[in-house]
PDB file of N, CA and C in Angstrom:
ATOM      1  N   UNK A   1     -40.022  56.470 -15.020  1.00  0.00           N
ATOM      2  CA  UNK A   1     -39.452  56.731 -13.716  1.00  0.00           C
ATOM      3  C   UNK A   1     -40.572  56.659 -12.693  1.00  0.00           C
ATOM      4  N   UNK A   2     -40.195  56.207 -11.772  1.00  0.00           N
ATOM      5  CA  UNK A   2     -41.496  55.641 -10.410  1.00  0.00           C
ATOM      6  C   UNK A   2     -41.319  56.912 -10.000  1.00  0.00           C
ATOM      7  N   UNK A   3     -42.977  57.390 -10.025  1.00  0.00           N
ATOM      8  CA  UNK A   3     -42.907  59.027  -9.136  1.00  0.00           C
ATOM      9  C   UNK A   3     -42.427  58.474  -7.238  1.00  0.00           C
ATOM     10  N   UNK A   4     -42.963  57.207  -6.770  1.00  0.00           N
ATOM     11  CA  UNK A   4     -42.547  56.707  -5.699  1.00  0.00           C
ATOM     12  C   UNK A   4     -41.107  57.299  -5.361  1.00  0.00           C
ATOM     13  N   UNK A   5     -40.172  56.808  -6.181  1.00  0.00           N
ATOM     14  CA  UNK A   5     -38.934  56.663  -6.052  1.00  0.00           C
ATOM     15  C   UNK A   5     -38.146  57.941  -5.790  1.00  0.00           C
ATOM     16  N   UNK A   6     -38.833  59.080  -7.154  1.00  0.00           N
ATOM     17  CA  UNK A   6     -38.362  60.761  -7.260  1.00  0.00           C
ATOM     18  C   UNK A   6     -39.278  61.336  -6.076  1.00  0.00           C
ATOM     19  N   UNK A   7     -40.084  60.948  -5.348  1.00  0.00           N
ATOM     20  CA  UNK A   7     -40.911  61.842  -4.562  1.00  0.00           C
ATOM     21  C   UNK A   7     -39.915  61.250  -2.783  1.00  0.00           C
ATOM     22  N   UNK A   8     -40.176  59.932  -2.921  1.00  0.00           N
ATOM     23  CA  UNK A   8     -38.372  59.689  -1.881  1.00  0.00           C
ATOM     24  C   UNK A   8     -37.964  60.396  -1.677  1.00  0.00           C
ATOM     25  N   UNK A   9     -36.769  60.386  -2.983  1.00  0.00           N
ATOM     26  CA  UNK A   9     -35.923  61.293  -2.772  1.00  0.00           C
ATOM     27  C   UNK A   9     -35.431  62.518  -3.052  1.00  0.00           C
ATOM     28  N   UNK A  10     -37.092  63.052  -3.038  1.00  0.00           N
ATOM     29  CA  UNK A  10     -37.230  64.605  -3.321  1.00  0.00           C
ATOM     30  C   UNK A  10     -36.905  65.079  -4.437  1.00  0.00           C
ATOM     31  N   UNK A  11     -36.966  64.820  -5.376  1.00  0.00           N
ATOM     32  CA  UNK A  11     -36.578  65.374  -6.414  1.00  0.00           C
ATOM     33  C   UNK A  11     -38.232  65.118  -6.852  1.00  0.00           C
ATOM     34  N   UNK A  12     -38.498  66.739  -8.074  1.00  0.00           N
ATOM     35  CA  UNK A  12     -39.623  66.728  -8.892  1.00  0.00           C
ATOM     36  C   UNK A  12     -38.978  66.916  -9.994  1.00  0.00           C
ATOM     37  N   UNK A  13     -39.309  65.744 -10.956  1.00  0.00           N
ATOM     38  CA  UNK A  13     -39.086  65.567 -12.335  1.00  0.00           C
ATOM     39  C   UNK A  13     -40.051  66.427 -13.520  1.00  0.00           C
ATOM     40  N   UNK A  14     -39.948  67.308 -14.272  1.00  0.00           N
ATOM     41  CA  UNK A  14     -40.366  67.976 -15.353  1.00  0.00           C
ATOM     42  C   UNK A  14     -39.542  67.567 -16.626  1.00  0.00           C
ATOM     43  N   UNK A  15     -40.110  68.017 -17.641  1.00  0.00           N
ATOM     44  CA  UNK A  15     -39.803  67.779 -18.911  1.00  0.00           C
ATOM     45  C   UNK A  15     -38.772  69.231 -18.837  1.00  0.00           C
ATOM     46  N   UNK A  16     -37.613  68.731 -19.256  1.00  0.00           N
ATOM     47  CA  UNK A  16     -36.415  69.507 -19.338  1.00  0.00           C
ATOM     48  C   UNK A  16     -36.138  69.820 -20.848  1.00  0.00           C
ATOM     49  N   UNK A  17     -34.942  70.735 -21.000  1.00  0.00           N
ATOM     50  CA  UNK A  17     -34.332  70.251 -22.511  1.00  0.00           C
ATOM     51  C   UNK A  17     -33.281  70.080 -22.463  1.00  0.00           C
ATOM     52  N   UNK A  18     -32.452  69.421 -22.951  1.00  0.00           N
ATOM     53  CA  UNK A  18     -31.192  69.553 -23.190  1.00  0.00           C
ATOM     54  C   UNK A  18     -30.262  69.163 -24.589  1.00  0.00           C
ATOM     55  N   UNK A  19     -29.561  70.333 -24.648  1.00  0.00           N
ATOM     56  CA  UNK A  19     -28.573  70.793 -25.525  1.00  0.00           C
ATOM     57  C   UNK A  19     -27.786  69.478 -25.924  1.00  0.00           C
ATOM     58  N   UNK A  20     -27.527  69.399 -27.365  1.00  0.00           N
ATOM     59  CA  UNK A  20     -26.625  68.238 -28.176  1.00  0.00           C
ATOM     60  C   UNK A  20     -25.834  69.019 -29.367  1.00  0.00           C
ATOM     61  N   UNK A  21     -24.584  68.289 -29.133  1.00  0.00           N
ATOM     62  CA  UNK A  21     -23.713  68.778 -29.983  1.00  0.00           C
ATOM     63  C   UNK A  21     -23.905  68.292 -30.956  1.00  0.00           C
ATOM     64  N   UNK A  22     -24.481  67.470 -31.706  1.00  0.00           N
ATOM     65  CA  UNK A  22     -25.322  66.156 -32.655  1.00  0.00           C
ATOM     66  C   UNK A  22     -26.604  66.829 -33.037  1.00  0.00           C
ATOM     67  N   UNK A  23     -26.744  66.824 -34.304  1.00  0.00           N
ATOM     68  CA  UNK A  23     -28.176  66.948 -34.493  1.00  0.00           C
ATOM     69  C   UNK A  23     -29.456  65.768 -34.697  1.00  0.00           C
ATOM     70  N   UNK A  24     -30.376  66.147 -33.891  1.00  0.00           N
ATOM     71  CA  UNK A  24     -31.658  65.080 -32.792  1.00  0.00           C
ATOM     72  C   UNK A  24     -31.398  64.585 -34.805  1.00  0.00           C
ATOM     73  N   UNK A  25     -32.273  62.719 -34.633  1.00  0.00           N
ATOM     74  CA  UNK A  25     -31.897  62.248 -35.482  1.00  0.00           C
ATOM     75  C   UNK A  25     -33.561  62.151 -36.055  1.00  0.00           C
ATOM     76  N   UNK A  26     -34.609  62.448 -35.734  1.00  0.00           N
ATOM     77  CA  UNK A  26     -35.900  62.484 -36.150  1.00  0.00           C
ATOM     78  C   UNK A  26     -36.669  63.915 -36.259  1.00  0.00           C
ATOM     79  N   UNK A  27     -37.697  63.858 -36.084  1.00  0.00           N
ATOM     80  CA  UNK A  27     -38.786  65.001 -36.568  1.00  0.00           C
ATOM     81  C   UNK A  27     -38.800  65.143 -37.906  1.00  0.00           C
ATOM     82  N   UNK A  28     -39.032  64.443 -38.816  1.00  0.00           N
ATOM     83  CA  UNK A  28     -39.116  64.344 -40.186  1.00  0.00           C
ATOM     84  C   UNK A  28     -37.931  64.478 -40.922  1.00  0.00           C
ATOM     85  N   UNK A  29     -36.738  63.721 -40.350  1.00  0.00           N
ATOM     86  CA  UNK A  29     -35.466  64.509 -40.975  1.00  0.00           C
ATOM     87  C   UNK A  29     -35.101  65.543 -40.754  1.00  0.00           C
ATOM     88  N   UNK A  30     -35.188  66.482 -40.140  1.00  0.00           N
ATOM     89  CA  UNK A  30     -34.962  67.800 -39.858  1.00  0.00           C
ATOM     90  C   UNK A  30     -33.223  67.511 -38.788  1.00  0.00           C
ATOM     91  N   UNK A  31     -32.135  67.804 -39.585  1.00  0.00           N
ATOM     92  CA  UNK A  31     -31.278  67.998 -38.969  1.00  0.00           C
ATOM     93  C   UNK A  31     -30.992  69.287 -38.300  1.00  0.00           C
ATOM     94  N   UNK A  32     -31.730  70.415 -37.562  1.00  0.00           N
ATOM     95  CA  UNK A  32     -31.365  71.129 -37.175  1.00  0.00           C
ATOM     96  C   UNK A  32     -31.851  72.053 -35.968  1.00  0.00           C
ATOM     97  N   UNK A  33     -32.016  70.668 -35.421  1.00  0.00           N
ATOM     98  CA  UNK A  33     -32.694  70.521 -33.789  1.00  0.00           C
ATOM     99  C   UNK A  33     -31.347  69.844 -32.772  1.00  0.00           C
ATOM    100  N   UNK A  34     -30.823  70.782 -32.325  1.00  0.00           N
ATOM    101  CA  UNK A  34     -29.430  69.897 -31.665  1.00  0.00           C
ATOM    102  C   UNK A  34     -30.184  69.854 -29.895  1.00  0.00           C
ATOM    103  N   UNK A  35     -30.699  68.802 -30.125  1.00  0.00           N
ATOM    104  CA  UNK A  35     -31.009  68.446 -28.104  1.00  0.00           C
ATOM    105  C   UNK A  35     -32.410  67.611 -28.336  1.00  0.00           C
ATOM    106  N   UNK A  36     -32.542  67.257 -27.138  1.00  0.00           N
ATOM    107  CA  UNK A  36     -34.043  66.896 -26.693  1.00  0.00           C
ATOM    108  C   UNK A  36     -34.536  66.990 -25.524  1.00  0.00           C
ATOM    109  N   UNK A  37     -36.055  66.575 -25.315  1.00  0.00           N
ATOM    110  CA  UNK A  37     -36.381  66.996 -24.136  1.00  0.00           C
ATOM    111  C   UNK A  37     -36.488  65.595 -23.237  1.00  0.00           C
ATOM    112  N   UNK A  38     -36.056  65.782 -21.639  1.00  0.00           N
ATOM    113  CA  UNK A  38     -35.846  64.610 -21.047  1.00  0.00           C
ATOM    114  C   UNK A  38     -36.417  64.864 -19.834  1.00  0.00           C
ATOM    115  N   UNK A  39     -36.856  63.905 -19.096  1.00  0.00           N
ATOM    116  CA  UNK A  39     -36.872  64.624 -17.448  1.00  0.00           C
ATOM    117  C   UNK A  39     -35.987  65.252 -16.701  1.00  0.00           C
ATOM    118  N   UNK A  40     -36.201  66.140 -15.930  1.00  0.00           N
ATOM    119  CA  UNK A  40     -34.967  67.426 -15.422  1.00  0.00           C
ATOM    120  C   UNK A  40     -35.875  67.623 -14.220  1.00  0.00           C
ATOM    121  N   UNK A  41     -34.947  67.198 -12.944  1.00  0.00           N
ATOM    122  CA  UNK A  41     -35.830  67.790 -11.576  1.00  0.00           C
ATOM    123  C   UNK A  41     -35.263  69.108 -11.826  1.00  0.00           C
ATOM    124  N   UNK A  42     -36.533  69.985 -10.989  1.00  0.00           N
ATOM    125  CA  UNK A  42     -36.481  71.277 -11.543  1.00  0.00           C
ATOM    126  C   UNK A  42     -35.971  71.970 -10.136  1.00  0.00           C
ATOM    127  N   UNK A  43     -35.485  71.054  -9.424  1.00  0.00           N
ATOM    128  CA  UNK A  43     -35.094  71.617  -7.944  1.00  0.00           C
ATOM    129  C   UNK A  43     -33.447  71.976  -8.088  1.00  0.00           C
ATOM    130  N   UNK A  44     -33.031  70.433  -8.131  1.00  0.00           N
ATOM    131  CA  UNK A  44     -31.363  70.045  -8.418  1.00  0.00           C
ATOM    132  C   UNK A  44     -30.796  70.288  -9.951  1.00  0.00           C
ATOM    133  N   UNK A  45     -31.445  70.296 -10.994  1.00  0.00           N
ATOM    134  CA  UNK A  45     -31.369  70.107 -12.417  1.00  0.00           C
ATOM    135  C   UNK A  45     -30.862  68.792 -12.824  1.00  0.00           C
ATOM    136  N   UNK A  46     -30.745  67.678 -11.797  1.00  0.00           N
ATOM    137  CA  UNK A  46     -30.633  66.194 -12.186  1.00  0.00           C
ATOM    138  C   UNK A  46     -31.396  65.755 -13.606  1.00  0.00           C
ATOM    139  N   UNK A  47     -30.967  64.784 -14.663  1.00  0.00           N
ATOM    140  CA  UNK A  47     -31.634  63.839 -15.553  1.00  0.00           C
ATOM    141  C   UNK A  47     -32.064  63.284 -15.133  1.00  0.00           C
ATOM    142  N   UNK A  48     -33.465  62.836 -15.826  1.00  0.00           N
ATOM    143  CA  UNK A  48     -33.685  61.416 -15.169  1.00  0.00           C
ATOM    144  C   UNK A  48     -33.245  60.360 -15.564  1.00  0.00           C
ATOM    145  N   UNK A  49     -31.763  60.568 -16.768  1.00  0.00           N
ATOM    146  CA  UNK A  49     -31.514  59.252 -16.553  1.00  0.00           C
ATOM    147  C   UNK A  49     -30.144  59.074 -16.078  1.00  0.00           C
ATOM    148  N   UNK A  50     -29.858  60.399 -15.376  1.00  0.00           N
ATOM    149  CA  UNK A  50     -28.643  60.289 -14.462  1.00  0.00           C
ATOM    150  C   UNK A  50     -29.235  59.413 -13.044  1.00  0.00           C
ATOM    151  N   UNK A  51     -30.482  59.589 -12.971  1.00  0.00           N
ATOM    152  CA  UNK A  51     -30.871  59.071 -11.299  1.00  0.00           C
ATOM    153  C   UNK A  51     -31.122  57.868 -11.153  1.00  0.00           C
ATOM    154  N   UNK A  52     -29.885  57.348 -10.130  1.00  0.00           N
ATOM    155  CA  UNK A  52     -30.052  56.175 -10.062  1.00  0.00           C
ATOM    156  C   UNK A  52     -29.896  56.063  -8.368  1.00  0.00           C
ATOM    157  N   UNK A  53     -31.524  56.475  -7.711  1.00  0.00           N
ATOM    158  CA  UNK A  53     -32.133  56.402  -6.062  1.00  0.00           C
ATOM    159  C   UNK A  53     -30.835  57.617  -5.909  1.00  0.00           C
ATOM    160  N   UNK A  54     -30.390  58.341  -6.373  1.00  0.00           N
ATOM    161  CA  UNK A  54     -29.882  59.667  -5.287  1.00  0.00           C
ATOM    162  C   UNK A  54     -30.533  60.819  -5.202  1.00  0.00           C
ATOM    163  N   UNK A  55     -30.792  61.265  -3.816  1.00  0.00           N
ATOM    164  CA  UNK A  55     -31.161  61.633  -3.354  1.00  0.00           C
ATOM    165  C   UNK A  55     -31.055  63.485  -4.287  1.00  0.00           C
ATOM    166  N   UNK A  56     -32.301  64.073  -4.139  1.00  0.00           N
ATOM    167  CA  UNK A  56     -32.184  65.466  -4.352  1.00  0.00           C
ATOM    168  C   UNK A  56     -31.039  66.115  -3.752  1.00  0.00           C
ATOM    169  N   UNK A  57     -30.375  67.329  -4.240  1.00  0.00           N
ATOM    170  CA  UNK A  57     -29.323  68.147  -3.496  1.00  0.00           C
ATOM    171  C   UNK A  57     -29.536  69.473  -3.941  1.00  0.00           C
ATOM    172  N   UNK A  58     -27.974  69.526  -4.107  1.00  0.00           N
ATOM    173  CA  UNK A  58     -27.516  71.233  -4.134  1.00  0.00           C
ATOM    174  C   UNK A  58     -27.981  71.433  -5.928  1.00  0.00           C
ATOM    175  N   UNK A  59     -27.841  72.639  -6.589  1.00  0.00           N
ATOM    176  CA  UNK A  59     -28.225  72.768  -7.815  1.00  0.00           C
ATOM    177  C   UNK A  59     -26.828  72.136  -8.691  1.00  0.00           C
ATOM    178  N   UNK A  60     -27.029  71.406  -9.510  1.00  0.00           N
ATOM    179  CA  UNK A  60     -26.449  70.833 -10.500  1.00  0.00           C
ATOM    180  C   UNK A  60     -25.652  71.710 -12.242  1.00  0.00           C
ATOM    181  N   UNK A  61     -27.172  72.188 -12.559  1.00  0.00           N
ATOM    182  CA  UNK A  61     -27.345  72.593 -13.449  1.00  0.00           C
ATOM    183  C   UNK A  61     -28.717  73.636 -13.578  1.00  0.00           C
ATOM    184  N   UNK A  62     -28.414  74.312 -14.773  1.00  0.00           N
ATOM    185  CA  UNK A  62     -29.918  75.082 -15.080  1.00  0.00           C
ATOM    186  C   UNK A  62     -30.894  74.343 -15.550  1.00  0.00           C
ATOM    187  N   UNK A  63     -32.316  74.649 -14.594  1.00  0.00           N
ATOM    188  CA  UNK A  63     -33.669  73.736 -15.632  1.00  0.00           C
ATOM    189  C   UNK A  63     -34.357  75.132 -16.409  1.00  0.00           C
ATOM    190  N   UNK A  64     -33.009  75.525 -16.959  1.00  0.00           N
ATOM    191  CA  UNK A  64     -33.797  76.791 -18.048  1.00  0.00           C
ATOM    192  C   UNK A  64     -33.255  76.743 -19.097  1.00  0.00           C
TER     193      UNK A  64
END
């Protein structure tokens, strides 16, 4: 993700986690890790791979 692009449009991207109803399919086989970690502006709680150039806003979600 172009920090250019998230600094635009205000959003600051951090390493997030998020929750899966699926268990993550690596870490040595270990089925019993349900999520992973992704970018999460820590302002809006946007993905980063929900963002496509929109702009920061109101809160979305928890970045906790």
């Amino acid at each position: 993700m172009s920090d250019f692009l998230s600094e635009e449009n205000g959003h600051e991207f951090v390493l997030g986690w998020e929750e899966s109803d699926r268990p993550h399919p690596g870490f040595g086989g270990s089925t019993n890790i349900y999520g992973g970690y992704c970018e999460q502006c820590q302002k809006c709680g946007m993905y980063g791979y929900e963002y496509e150039d929109q702009k920061c806003g109101p809160q979305i979600r928890s970045t906790k």
